[in-house]
C-alpha atoms as a PDB file:
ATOM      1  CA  UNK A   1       0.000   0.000   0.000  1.00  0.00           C
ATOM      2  CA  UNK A   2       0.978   3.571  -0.995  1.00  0.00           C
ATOM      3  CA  UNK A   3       0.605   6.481   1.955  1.00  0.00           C
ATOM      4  CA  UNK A   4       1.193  10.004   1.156  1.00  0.00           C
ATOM      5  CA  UNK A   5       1.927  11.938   4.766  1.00  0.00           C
ATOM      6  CA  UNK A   6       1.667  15.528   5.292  1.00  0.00           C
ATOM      7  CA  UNK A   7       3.252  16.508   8.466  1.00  0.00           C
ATOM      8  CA  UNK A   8       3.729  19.499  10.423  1.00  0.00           C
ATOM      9  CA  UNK A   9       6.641  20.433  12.557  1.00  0.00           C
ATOM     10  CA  UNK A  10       5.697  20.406  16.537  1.00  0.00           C
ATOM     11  CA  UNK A  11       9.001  22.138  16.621  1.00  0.00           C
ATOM     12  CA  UNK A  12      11.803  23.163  14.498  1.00  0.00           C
ATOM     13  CA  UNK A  13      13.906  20.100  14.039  1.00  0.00           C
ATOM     14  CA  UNK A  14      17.447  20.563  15.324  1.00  0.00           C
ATOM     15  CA  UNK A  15      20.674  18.254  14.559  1.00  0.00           C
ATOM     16  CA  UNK A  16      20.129  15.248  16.870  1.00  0.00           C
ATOM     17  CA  UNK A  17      16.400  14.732  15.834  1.00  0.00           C
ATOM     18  CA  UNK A  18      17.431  14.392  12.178  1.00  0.00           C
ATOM     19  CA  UNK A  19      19.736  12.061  13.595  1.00  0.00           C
ATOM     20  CA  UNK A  20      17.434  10.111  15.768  1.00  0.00           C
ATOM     21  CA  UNK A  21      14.914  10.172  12.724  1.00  0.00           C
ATOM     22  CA  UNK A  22      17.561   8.411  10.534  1.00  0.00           C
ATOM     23  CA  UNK A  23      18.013   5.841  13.213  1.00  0.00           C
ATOM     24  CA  UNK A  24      13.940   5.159  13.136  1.00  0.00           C
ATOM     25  CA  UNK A  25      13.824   4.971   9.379  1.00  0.00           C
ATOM     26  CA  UNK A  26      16.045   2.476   9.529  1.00  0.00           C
ATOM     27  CA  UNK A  27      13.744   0.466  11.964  1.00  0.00           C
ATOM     28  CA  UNK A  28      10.677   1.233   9.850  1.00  0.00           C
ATOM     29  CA  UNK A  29      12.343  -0.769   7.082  1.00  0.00           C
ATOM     30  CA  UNK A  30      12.498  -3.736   8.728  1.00  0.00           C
ATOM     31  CA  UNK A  31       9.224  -3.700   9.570  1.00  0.00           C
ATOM     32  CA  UNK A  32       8.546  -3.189   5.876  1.00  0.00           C
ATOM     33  CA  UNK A  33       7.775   0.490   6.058  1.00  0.00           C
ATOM     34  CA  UNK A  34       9.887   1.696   2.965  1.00  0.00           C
ATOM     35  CA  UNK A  35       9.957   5.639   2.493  1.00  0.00           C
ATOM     36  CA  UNK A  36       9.609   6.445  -1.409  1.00  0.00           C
ATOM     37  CA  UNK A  37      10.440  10.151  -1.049  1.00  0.00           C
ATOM     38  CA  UNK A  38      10.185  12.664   1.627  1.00  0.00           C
ATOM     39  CA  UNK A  39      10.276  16.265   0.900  1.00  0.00           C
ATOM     40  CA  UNK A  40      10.652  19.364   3.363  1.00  0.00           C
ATOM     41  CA  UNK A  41       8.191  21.841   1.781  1.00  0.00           C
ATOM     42  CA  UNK A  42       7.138  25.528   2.092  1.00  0.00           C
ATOM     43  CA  UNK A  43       3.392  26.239   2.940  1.00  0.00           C
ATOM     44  CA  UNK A  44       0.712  25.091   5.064  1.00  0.00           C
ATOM     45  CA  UNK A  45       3.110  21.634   5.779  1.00  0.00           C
ATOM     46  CA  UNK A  46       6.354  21.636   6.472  1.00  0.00           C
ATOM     47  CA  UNK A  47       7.265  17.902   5.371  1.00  0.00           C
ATOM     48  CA  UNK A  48       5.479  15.635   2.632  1.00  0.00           C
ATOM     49  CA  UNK A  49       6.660  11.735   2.698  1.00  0.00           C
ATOM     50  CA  UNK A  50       5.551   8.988   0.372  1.00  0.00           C
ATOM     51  CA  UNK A  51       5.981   5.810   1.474  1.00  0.00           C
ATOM     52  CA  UNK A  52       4.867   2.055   0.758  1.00  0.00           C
ATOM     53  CA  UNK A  53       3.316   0.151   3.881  1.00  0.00           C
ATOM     54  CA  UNK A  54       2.178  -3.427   4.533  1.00  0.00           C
ATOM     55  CA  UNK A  55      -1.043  -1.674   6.444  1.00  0.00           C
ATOM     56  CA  UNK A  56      -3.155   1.034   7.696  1.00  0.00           C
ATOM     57  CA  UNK A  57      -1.840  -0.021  11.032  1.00  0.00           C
ATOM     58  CA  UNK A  58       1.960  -0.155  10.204  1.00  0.00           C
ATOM     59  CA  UNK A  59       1.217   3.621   9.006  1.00  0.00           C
ATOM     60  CA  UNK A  60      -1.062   4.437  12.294  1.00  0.00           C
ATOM     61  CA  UNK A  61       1.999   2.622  14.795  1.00  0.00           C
ATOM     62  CA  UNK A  62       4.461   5.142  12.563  1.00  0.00           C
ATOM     63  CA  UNK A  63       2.669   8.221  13.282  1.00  0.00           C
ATOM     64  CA  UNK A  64       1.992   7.499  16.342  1.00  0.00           C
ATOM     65  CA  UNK A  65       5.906   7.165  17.593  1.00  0.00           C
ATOM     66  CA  UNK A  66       6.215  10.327  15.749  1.00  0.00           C
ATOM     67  CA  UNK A  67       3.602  12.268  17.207  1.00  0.00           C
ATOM     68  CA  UNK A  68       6.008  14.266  19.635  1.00  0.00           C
ATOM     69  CA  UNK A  69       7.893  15.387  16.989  1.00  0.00           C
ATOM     70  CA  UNK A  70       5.339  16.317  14.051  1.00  0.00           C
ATOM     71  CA  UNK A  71       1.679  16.462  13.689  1.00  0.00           C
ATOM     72  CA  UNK A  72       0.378  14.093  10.705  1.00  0.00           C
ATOM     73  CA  UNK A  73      -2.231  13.738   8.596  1.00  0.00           C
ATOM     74  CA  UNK A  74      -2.019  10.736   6.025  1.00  0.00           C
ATOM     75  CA  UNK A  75      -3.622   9.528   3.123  1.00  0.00           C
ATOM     76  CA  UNK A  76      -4.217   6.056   1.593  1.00  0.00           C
ATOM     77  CA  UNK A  77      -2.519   6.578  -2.413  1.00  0.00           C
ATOM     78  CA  UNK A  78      -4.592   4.368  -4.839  1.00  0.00           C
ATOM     79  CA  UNK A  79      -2.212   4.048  -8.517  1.00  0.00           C
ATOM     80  CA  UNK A  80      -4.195   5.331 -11.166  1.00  0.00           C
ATOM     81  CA  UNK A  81      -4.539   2.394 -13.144  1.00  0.00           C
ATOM     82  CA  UNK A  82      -5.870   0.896 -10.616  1.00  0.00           C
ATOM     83  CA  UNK A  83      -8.627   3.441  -9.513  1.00  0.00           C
ATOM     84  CA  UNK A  84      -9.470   3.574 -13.309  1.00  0.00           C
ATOM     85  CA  UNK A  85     -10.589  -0.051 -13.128  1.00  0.00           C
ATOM     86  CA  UNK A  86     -13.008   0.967  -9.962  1.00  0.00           C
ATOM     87  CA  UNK A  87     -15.055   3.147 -12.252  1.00  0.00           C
END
């Protein structure tokens, strides 16, 4: 499954959380939690990340552990192709 997650900076992100958010990427991975692209962006969020997930729960655990750090809202990513064929 595809997950597209806008997040929100609790507050601003200093040297040793990038660090520490390396280390829990790395742990996400072996749970199967592979992260596609993630983009700091200007605007209403501050981050955008795409990533592939074996569940909705995988996702939830994610942003959960997270939630100290950044405020999330995420969004289940359907391919095209695929969402064609639901018409």
């Amino acid at each position: 499954m595809i997950f597209v997650g806008l997040s929100k900076f609790r507050k601003k992100p200093d040297k040793k959380d990038i660090g520490d958010t390396t280390k829990i990427i790395a742990e996400w991975k072996a749970k199967g939690i592979n992260m596609l692209n993630w983009y700091w962006t200007l605007g209403r969020y501050d981050a955008v990340v795409v990533l592939e997930a074996p569940s909705e729960k995988e996702v939830m655990k994610m942003s959960i552990a997270l939630s100290d750090w950044v405020k999330t809202e995420t969004l289940v990513a359907i391919p095209r192709a695929e969402a064609v064929k639901l018409l």
